[in-house]
Structure formats: C-alpha cells, structure tokens
PDB file of N, CA and C in Angstrom:
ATOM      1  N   UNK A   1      -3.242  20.291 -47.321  1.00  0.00           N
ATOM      2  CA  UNK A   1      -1.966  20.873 -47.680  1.00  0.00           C
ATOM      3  C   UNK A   1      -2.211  21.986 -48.693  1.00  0.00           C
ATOM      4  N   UNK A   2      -1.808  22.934 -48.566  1.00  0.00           N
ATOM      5  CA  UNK A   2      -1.722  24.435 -49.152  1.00  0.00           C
ATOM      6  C   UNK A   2      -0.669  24.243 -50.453  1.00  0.00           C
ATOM      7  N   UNK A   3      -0.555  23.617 -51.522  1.00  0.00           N
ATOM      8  CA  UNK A   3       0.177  23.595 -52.408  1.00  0.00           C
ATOM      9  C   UNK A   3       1.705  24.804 -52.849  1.00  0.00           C
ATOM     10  N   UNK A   4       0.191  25.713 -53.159  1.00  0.00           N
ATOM     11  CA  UNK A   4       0.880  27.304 -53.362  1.00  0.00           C
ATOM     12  C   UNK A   4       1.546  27.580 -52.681  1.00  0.00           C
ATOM     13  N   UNK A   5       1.312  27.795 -51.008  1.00  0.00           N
ATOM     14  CA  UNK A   5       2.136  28.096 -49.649  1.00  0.00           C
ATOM     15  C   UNK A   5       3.080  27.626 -49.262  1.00  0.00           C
ATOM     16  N   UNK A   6       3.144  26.086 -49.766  1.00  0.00           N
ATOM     17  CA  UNK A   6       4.265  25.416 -49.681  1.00  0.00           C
ATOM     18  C   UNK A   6       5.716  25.705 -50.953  1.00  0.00           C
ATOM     19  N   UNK A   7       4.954  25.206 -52.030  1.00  0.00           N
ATOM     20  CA  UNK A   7       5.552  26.379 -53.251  1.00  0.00           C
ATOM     21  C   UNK A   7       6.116  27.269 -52.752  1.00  0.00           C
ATOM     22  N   UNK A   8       5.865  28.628 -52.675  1.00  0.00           N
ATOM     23  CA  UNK A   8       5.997  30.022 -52.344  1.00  0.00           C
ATOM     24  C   UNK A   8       8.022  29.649 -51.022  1.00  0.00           C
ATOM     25  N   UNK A   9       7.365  29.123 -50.061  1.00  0.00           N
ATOM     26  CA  UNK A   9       8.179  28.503 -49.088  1.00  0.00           C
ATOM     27  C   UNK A   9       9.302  27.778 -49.774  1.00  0.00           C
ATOM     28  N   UNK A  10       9.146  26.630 -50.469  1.00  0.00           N
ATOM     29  CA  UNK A  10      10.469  26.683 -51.671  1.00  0.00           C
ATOM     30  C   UNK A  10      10.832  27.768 -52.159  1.00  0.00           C
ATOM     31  N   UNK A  11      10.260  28.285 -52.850  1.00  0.00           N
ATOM     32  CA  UNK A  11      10.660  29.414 -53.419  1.00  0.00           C
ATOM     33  C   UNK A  11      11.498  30.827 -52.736  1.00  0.00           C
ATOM     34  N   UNK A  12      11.045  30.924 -51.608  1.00  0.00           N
ATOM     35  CA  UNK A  12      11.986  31.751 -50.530  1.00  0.00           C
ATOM     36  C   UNK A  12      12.886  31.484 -49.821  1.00  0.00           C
ATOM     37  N   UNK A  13      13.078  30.206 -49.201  1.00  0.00           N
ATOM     38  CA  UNK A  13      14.391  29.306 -48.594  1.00  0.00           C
ATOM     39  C   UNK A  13      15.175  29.473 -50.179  1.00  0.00           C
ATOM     40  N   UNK A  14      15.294  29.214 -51.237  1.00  0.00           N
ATOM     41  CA  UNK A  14      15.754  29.021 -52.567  1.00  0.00           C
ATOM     42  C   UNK A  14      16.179  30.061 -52.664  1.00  0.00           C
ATOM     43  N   UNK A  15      15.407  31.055 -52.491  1.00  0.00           N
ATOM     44  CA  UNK A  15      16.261  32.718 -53.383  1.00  0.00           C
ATOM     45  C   UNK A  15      16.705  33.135 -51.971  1.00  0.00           C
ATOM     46  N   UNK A  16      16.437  32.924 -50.599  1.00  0.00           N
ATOM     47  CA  UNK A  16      17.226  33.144 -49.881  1.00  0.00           C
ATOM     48  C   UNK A  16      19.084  32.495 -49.755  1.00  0.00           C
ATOM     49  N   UNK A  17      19.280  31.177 -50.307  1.00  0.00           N
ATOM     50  CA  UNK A  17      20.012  30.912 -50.196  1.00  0.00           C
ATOM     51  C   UNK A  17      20.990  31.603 -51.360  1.00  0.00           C
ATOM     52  N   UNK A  18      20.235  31.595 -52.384  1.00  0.00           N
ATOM     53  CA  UNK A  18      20.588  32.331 -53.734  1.00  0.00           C
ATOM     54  C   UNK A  18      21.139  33.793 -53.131  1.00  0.00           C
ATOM     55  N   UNK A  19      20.780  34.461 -52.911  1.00  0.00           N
ATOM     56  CA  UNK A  19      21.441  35.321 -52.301  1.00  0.00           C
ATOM     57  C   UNK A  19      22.599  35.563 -51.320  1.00  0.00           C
ATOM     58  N   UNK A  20      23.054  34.186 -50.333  1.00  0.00           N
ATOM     59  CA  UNK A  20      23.323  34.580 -49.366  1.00  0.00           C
ATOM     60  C   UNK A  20      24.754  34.083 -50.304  1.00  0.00           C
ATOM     61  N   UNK A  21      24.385  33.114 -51.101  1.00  0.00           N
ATOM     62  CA  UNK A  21      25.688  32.154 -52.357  1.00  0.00           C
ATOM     63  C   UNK A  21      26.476  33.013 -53.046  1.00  0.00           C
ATOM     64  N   UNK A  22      25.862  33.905 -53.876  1.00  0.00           N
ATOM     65  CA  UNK A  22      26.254  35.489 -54.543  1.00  0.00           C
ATOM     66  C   UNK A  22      26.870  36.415 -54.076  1.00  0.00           C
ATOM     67  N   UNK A  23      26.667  36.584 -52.701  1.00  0.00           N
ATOM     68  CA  UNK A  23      27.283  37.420 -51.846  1.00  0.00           C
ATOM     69  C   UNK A  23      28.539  37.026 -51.623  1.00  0.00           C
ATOM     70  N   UNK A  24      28.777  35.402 -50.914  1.00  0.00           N
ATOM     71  CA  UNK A  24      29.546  34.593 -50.547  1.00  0.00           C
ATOM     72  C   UNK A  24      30.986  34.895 -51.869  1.00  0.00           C
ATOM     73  N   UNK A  25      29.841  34.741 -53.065  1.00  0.00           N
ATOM     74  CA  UNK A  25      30.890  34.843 -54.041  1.00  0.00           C
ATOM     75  C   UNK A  25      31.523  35.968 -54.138  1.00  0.00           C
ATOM     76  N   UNK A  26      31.386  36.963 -54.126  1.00  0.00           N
ATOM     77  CA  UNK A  26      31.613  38.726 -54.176  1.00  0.00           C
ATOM     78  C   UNK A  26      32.591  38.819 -52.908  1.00  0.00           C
ATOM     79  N   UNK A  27      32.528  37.709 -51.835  1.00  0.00           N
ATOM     80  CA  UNK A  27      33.059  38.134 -50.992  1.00  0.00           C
ATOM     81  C   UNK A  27      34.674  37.293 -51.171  1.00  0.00           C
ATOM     82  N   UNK A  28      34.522  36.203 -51.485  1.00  0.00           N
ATOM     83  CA  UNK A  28      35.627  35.630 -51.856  1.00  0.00           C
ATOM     84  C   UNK A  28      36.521  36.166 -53.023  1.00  0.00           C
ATOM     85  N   UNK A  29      35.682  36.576 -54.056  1.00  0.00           N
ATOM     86  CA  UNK A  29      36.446  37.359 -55.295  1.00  0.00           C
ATOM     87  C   UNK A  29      36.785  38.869 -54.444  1.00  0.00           C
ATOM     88  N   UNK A  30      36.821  39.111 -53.833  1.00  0.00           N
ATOM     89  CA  UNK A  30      37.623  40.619 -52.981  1.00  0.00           C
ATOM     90  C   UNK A  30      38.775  39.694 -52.327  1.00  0.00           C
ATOM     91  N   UNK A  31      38.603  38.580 -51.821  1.00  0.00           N
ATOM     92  CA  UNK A  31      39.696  38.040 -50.860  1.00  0.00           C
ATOM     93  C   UNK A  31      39.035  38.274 -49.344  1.00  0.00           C
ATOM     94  N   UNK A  32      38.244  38.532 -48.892  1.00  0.00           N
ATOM     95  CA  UNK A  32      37.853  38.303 -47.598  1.00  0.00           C
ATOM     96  C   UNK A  32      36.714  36.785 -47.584  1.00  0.00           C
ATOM     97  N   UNK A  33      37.883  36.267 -46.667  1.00  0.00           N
ATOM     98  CA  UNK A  33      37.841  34.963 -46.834  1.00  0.00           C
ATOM     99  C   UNK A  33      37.463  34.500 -45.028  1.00  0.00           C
ATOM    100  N   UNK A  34      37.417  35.306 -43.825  1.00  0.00           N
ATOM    101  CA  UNK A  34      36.608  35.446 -43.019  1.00  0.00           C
ATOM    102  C   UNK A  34      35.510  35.028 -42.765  1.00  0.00           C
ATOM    103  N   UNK A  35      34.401  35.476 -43.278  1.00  0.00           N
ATOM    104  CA  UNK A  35      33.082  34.784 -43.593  1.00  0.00           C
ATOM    105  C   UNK A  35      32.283  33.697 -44.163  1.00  0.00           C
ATOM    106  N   UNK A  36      33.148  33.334 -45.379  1.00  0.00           N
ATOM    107  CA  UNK A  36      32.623  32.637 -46.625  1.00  0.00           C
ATOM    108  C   UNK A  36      32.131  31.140 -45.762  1.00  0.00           C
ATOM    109  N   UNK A  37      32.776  30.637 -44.634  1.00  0.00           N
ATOM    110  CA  UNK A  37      32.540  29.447 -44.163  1.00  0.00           C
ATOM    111  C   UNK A  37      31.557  29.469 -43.717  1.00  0.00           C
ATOM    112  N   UNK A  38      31.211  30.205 -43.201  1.00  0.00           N
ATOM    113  CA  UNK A  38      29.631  30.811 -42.408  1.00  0.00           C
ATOM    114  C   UNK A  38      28.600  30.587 -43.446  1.00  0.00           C
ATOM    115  N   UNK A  39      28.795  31.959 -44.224  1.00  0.00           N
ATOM    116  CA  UNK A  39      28.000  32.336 -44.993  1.00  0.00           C
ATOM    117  C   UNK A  39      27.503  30.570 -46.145  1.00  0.00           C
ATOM    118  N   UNK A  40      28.515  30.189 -46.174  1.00  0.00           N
ATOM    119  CA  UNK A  40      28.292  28.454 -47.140  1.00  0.00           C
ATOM    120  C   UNK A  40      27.361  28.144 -46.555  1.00  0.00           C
ATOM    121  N   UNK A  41      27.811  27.864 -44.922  1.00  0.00           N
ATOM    122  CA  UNK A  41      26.865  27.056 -44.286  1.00  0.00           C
ATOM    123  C   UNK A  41      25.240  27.533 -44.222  1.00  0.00           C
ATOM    124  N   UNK A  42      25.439  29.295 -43.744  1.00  0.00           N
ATOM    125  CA  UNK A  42      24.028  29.730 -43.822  1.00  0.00           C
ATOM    126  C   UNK A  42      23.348  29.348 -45.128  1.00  0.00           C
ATOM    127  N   UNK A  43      23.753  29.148 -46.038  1.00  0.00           N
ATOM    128  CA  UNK A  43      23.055  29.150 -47.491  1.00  0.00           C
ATOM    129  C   UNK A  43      22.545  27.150 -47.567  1.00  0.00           C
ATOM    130  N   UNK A  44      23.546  26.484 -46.953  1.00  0.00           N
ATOM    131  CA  UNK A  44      22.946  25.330 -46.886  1.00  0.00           C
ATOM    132  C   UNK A  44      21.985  24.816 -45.888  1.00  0.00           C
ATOM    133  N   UNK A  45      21.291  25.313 -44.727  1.00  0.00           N
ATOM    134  CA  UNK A  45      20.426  25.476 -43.924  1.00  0.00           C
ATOM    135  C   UNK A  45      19.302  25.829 -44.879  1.00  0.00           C
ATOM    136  N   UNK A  46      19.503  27.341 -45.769  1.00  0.00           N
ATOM    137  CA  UNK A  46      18.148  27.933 -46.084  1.00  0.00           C
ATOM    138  C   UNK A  46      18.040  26.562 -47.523  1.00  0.00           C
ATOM    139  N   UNK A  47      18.624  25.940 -47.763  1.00  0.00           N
ATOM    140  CA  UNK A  47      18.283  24.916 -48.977  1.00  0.00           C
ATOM    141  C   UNK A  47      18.374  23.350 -48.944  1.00  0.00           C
ATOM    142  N   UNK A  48      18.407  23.353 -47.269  1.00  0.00           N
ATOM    143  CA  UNK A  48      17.771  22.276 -46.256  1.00  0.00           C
ATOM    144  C   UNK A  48      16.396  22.578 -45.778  1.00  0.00           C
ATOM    145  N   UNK A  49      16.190  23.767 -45.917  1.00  0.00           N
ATOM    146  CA  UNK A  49      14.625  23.647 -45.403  1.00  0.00           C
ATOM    147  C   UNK A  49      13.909  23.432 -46.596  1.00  0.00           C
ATOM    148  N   UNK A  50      14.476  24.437 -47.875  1.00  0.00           N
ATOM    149  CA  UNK A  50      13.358  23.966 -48.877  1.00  0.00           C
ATOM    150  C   UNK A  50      13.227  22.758 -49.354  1.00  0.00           C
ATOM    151  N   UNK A  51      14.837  21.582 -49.139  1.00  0.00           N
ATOM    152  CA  UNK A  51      14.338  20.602 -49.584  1.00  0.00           C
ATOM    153  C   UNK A  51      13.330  19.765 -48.844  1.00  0.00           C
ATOM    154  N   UNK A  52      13.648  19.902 -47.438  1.00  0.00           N
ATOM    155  CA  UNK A  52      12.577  19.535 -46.746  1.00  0.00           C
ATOM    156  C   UNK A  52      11.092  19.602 -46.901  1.00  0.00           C
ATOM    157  N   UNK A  53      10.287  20.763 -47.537  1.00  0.00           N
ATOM    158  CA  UNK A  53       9.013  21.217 -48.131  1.00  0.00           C
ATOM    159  C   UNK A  53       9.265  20.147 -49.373  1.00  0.00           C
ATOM    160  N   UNK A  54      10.374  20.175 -50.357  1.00  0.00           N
ATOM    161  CA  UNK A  54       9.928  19.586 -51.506  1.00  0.00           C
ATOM    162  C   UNK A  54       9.981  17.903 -50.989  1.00  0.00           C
ATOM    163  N   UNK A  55      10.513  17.806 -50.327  1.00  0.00           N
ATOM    164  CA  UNK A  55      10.817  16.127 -49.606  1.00  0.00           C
ATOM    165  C   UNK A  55       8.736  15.502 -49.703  1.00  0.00           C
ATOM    166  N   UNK A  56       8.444  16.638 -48.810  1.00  0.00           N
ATOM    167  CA  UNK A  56       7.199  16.665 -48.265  1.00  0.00           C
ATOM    168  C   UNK A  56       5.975  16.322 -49.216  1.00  0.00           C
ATOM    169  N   UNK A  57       6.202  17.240 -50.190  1.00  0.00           N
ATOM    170  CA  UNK A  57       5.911  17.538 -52.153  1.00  0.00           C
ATOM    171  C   UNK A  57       5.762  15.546 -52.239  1.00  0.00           C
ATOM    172  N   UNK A  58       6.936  15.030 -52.493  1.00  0.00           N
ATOM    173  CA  UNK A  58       7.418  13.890 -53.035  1.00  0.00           C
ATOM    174  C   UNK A  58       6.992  12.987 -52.318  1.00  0.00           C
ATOM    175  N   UNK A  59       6.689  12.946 -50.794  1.00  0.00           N
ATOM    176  CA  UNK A  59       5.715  12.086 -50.139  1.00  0.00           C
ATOM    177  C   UNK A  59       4.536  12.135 -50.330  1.00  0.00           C
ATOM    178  N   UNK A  60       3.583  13.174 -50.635  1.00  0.00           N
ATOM    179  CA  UNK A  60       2.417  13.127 -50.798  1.00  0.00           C
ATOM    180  C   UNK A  60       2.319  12.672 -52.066  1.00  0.00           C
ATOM    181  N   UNK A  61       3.127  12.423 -53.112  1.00  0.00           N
ATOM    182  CA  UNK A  61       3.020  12.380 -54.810  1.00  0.00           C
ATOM    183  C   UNK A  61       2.788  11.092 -54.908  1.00  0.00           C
ATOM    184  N   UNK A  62       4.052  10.296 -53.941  1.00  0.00           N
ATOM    185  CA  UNK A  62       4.174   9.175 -53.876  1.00  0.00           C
ATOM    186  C   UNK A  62       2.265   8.030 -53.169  1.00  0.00           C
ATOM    187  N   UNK A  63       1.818   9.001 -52.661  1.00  0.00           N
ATOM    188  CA  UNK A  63       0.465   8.191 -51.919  1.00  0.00           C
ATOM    189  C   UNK A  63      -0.590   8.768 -52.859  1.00  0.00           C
ATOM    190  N   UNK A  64      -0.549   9.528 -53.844  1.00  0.00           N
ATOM    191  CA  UNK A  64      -1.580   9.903 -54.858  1.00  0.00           C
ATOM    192  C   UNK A  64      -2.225  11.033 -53.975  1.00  0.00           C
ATOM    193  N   UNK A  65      -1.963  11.696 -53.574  1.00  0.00           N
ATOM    194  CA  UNK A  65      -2.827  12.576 -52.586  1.00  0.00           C
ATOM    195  C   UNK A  65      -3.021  13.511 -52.904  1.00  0.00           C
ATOM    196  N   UNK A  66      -1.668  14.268 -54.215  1.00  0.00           N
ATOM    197  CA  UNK A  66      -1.521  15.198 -54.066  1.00  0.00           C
ATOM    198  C   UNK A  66      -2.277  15.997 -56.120  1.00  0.00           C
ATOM    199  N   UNK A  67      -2.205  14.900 -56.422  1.00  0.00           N
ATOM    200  CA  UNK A  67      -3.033  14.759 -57.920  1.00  0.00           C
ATOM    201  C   UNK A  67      -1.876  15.496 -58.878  1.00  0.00           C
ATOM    202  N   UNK A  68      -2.502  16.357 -59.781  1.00  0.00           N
ATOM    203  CA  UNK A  68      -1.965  17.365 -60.783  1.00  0.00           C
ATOM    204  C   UNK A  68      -0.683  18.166 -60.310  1.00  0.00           C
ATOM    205  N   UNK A  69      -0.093  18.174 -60.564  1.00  0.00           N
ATOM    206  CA  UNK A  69       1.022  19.381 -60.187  1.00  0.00           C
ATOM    207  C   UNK A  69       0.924  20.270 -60.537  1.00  0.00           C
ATOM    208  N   UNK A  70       0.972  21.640 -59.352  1.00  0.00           N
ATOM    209  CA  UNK A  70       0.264  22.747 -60.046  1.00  0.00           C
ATOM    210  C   UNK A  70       1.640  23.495 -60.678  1.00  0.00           C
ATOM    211  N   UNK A  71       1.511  24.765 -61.670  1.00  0.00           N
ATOM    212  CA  UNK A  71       2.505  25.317 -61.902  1.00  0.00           C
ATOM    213  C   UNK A  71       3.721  25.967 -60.994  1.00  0.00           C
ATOM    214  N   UNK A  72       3.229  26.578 -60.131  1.00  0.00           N
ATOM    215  CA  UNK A  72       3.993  26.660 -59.011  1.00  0.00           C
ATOM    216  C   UNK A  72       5.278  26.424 -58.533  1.00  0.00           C
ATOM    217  N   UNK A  73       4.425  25.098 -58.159  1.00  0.00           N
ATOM    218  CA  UNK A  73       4.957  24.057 -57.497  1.00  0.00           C
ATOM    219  C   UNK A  73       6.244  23.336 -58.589  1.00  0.00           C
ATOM    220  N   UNK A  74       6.088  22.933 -59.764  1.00  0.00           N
ATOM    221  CA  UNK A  74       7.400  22.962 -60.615  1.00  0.00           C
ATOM    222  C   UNK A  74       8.177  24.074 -60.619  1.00  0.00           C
ATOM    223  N   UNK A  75       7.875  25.076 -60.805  1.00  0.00           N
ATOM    224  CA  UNK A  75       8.405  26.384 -60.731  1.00  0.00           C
ATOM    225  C   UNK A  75       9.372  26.570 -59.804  1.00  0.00           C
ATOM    226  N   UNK A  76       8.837  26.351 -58.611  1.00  0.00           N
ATOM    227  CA  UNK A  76       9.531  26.560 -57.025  1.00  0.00           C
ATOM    228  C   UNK A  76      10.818  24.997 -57.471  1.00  0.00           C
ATOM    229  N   UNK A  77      10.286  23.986 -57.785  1.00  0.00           N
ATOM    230  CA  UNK A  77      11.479  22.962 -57.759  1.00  0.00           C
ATOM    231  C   UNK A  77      12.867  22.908 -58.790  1.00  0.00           C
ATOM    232  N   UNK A  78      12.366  23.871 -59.724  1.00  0.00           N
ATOM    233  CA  UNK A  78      12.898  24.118 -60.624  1.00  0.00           C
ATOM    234  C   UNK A  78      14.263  25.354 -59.930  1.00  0.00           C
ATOM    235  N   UNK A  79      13.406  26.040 -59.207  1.00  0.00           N
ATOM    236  CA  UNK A  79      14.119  26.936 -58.773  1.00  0.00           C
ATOM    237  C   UNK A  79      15.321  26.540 -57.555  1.00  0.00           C
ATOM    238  N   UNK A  80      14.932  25.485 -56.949  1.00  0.00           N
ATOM    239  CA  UNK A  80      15.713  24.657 -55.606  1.00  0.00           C
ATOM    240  C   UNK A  80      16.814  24.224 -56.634  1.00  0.00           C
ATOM    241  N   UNK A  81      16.728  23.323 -57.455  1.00  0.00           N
ATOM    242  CA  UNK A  81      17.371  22.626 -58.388  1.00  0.00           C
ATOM    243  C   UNK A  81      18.322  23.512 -58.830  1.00  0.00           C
ATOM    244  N   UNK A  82      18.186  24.338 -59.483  1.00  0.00           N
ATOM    245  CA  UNK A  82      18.556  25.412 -59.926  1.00  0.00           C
ATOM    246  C   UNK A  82      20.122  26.098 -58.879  1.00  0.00           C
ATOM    247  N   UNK A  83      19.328  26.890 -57.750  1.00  0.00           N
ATOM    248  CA  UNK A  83      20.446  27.050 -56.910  1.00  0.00           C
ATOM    249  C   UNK A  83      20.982  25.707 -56.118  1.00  0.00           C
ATOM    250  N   UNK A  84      20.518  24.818 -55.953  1.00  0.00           N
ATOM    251  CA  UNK A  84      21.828  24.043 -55.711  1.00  0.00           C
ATOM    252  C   UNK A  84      22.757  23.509 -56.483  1.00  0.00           C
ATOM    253  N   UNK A  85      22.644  23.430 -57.198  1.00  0.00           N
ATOM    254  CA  UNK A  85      24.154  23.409 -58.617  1.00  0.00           C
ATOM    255  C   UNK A  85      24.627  24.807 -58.313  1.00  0.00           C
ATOM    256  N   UNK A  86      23.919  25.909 -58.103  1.00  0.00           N
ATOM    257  CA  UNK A  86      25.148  26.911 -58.096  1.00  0.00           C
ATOM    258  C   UNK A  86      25.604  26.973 -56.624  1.00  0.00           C
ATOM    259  N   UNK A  87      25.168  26.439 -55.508  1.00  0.00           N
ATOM    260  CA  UNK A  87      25.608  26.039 -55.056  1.00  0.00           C
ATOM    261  C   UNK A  87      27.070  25.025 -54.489  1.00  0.00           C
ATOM    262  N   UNK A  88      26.881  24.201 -55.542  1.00  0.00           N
ATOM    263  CA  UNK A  88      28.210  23.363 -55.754  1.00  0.00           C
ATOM    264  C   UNK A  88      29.131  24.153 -56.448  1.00  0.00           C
ATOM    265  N   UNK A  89      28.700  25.025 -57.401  1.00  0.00           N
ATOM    266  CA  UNK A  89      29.991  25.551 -58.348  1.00  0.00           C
ATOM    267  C   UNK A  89      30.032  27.365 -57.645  1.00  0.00           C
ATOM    268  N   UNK A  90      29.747  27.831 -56.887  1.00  0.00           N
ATOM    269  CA  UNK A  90      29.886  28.888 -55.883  1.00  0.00           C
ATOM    270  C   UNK A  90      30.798  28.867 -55.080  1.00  0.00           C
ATOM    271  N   UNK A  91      30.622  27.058 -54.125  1.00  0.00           N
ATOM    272  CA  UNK A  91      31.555  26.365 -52.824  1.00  0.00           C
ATOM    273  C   UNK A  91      32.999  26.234 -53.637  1.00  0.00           C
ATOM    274  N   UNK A  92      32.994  25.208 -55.213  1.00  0.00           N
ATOM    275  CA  UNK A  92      33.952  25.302 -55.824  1.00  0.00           C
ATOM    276  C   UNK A  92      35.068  26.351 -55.827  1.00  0.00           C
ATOM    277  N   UNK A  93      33.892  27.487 -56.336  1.00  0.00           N
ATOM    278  CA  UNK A  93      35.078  29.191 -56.735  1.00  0.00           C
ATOM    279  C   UNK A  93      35.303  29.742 -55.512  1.00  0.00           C
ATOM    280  N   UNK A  94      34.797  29.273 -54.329  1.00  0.00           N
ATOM    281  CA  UNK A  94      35.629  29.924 -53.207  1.00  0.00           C
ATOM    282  C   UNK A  94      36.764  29.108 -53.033  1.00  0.00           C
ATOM    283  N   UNK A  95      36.903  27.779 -52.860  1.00  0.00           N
ATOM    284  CA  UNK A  95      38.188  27.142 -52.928  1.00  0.00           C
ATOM    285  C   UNK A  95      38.906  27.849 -53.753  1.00  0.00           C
ATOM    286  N   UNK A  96      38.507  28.132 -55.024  1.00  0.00           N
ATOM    287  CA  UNK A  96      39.724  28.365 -56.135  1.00  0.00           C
ATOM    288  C   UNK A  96      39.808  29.846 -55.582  1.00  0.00           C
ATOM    289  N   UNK A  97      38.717  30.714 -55.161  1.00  0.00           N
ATOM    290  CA  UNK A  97      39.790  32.325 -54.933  1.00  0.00           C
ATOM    291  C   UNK A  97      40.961  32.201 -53.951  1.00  0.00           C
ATOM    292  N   UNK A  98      40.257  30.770 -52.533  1.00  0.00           N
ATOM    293  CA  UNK A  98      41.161  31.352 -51.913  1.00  0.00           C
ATOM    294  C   UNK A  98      42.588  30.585 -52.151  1.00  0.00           C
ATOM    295  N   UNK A  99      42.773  29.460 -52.881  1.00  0.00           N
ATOM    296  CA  UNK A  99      44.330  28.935 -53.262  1.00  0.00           C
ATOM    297  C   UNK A  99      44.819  29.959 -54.310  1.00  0.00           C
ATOM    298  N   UNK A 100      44.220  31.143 -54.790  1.00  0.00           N
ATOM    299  CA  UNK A 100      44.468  32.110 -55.757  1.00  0.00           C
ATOM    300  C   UNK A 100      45.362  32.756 -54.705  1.00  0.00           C
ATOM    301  N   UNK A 101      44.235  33.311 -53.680  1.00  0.00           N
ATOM    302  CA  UNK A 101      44.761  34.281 -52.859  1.00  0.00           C
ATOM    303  C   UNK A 101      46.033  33.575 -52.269  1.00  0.00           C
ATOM    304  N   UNK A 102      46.180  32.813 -51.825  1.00  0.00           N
ATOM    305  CA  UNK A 102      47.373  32.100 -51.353  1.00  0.00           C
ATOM    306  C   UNK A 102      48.613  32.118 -52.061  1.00  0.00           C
ATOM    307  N   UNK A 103      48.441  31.898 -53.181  1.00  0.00           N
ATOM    308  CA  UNK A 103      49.824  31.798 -54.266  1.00  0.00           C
ATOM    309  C   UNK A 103      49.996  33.314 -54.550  1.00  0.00           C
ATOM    310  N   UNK A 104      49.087  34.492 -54.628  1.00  0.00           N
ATOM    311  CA  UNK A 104      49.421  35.775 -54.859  1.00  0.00           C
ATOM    312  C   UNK A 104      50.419  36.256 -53.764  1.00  0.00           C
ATOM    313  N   UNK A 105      49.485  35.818 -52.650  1.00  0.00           N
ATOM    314  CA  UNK A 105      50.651  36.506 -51.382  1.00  0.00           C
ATOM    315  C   UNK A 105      51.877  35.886 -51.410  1.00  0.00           C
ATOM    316  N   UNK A 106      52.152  34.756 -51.477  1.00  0.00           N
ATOM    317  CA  UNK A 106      53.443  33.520 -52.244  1.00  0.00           C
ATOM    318  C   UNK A 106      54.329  34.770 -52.910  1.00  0.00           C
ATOM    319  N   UNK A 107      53.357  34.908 -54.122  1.00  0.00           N
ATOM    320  CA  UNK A 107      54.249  35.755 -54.692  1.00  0.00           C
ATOM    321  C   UNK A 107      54.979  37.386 -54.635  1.00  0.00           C
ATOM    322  N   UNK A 108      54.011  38.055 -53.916  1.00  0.00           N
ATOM    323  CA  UNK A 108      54.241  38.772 -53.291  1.00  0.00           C
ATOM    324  C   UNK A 108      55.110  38.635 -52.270  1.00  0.00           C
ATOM    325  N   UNK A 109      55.661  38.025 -51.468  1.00  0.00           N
ATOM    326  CA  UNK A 109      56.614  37.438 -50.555  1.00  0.00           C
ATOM    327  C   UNK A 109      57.811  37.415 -51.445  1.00  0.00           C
ATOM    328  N   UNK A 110      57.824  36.727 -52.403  1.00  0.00           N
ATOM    329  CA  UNK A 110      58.944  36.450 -53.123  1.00  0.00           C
ATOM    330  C   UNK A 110      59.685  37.692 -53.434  1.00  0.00           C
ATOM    331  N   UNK A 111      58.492  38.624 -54.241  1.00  0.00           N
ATOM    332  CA  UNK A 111      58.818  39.614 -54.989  1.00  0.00           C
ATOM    333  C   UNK A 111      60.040  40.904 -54.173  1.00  0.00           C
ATOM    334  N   UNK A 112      59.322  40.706 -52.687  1.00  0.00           N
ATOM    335  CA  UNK A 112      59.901  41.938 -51.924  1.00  0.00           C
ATOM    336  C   UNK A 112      61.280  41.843 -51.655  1.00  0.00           C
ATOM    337  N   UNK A 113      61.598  43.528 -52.038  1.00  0.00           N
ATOM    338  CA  UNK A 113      63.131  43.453 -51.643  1.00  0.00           C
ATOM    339  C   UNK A 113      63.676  43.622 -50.318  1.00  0.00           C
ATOM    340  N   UNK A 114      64.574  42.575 -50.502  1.00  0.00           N
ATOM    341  CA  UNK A 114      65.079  42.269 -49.069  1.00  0.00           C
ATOM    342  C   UNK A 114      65.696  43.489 -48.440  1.00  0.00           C
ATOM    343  N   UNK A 115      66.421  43.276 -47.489  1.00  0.00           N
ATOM    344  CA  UNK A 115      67.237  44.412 -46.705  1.00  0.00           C
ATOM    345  C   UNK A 115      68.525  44.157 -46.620  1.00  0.00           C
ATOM    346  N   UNK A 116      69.679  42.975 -47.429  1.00  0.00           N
ATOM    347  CA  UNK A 116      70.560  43.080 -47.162  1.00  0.00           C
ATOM    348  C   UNK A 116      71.549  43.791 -47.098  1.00  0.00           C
TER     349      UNK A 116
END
C-alpha cells in the first residue's frame, strides 16, 4: 500500500468536494436554487470516495500493518474531517437561503399593487 498515494487521493476527493460545497453555497446565496440538489449530491459522492480510502487507512491500522502514521496521511484526514462539517453546515445554509427566498417572494406578493 502506497501511503502517500492514498493520502494525496483523500486529499483530492476532499478539496474536490470542498469546492463543489462553496460553489453550491454562492449558488444558493444568489437564489438559484436549480442545481444545489445536484451539486449536494455531487459533493457527497466525491467525500464517499475519500472516506472510502480513509475506511481502508483504518483497516490496515486496525491489523498493525500499517505502523507509524505518516504526516500526510493525518493531514489528508484532517482535511476529510474538516470538509465534512462544512458539509453539514453548507446543506444547512441552503435550506435556510432557500425558506429566505420563499418568504421574500411572500413578501413581494404581498407588497404589489393590485389593480382594483
């Protein structure tokens, strides 16, 4: 097992999802609310695979196989860890833009003058 390579592989499923989360967010704070379901899901795929590598990490740890932990390799888990909490609080603030967006148009509805 390639430690580093595997590392590295956390580390890119991770900032891939990190990215796709950020976006997600930018896209919900405009109000295009179209995508964001997608885009959630794409971001939880790319931080299903890395947990999968770190799963992998934690089986070999568990049979002594894998010895010392290299820096890396915390590094990269640190980093999984990391975006999935923003993960949870990303999924959160799209709920909240879009019951935002909902009560704005509410109000906007209200506001307009009628035609009687």
């Amino acid at each position: 097992m390639n430690v580093d390579n595997l590392s590295m592989q956390i580390i890119l499923h991770a900032g891939n999802a990190k990215g796709i989360l950020h976006k997600t967010l930018e896209e919900g704070r405009a109000g295009n609310f179209s995508s964001t379901e997608d885009m959630l899901k794409e971001a939880s795929e790319e931080l299903l695979k890395a947990h999968k590598v770190q799963t992998s990490f934690i089986q070999e740890e568990a049979q002594e196989k894998l010895g010392v932990l290299p820096v890396i390799l915390v590094h990269a888990q640190d980093h999984l860890m990391t975006v999935m909490s923003e993960q949870t609080l990303i999924t959160e603030m799209i709920h909240l833009y879009k019951r935002q967006h909902e009560l704005e148009q509410k109000v906007e509805q209200w506001l307009k003058p009628t035609d009687d």
